[in-house]
C-alpha atoms as a PDB file:
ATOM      1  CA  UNK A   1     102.434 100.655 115.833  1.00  0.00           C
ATOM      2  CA  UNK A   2     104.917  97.918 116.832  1.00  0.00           C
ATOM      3  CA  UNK A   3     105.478  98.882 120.433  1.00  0.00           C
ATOM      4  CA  UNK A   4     101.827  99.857 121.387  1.00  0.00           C
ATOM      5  CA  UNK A   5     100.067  96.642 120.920  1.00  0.00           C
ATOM      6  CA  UNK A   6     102.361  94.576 123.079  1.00  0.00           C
ATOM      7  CA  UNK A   7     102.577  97.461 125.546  1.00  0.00           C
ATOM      8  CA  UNK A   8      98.536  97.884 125.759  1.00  0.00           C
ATOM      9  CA  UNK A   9      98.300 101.210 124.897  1.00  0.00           C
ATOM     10  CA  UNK A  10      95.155 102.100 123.145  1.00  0.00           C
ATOM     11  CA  UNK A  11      95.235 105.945 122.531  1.00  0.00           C
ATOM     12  CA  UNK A  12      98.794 107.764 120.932  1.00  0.00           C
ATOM     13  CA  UNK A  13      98.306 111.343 120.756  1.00  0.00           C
ATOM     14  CA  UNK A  14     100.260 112.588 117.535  1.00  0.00           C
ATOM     15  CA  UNK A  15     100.291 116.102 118.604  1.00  0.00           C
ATOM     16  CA  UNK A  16      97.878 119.295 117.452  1.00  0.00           C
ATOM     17  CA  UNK A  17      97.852 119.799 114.072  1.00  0.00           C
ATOM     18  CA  UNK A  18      97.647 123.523 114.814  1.00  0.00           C
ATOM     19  CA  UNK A  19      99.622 126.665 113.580  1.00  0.00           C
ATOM     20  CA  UNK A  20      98.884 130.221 114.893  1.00  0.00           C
ATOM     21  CA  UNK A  21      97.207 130.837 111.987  1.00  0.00           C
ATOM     22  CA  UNK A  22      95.038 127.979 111.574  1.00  0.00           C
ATOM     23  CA  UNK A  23      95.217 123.738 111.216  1.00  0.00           C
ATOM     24  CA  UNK A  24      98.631 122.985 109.043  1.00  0.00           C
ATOM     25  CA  UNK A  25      96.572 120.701 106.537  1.00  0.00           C
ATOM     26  CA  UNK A  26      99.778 118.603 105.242  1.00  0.00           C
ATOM     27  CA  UNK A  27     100.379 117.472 108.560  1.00  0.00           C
ATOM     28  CA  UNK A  28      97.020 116.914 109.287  1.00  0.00           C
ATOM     29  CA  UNK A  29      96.927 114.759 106.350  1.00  0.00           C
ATOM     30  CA  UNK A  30      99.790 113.066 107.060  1.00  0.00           C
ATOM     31  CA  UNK A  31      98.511 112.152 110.827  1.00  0.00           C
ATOM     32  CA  UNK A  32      95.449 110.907 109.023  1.00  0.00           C
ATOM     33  CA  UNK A  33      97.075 108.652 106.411  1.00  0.00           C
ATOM     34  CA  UNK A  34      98.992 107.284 109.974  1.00  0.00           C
ATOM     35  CA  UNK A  35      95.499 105.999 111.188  1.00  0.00           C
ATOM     36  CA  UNK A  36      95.113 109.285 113.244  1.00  0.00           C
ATOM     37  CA  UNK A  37      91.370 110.656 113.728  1.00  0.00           C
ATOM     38  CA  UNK A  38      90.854 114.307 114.556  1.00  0.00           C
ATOM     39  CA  UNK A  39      89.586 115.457 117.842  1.00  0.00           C
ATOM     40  CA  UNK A  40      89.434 118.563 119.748  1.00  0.00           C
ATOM     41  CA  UNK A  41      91.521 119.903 122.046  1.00  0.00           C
ATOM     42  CA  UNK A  42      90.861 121.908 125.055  1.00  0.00           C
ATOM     43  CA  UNK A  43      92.646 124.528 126.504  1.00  0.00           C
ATOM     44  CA  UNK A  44      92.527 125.898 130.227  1.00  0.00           C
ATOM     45  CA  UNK A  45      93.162 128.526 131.240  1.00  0.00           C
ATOM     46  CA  UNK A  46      93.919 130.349 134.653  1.00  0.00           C
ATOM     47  CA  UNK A  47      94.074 133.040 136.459  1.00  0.00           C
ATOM     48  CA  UNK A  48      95.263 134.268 139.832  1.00  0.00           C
ATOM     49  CA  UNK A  49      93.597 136.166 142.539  1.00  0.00           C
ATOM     50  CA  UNK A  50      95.293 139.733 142.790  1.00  0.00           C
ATOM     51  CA  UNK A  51      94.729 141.076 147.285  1.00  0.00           C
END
């Protein structure tokens, strides 16, 4: 990555991987092939207080 070693940045996030019906495996792959490593990603959720 040409611009994140002089800039000090040590994480990029490429993005989920994800489609509605499951991981899209080509991308994945592709991500991987970039130097990417797989991680998990949590969602939040909330909800408001109905009076």
């Amino acid at each position: 990555m040409p611009l994140a070693v002089p800039n000090d940045m040590h994480l990029l996030d490429l993005g989920t991987s994800m489609l509605p019906e499951g991981p899209n495996f080509p991308l994945l792959r592709f991500k991987k092939h970039l130097g990417g490593v797989s991680s998990l990603k949590f969602t939040f959720e909330a909800t408001t207080l109905q009076p």
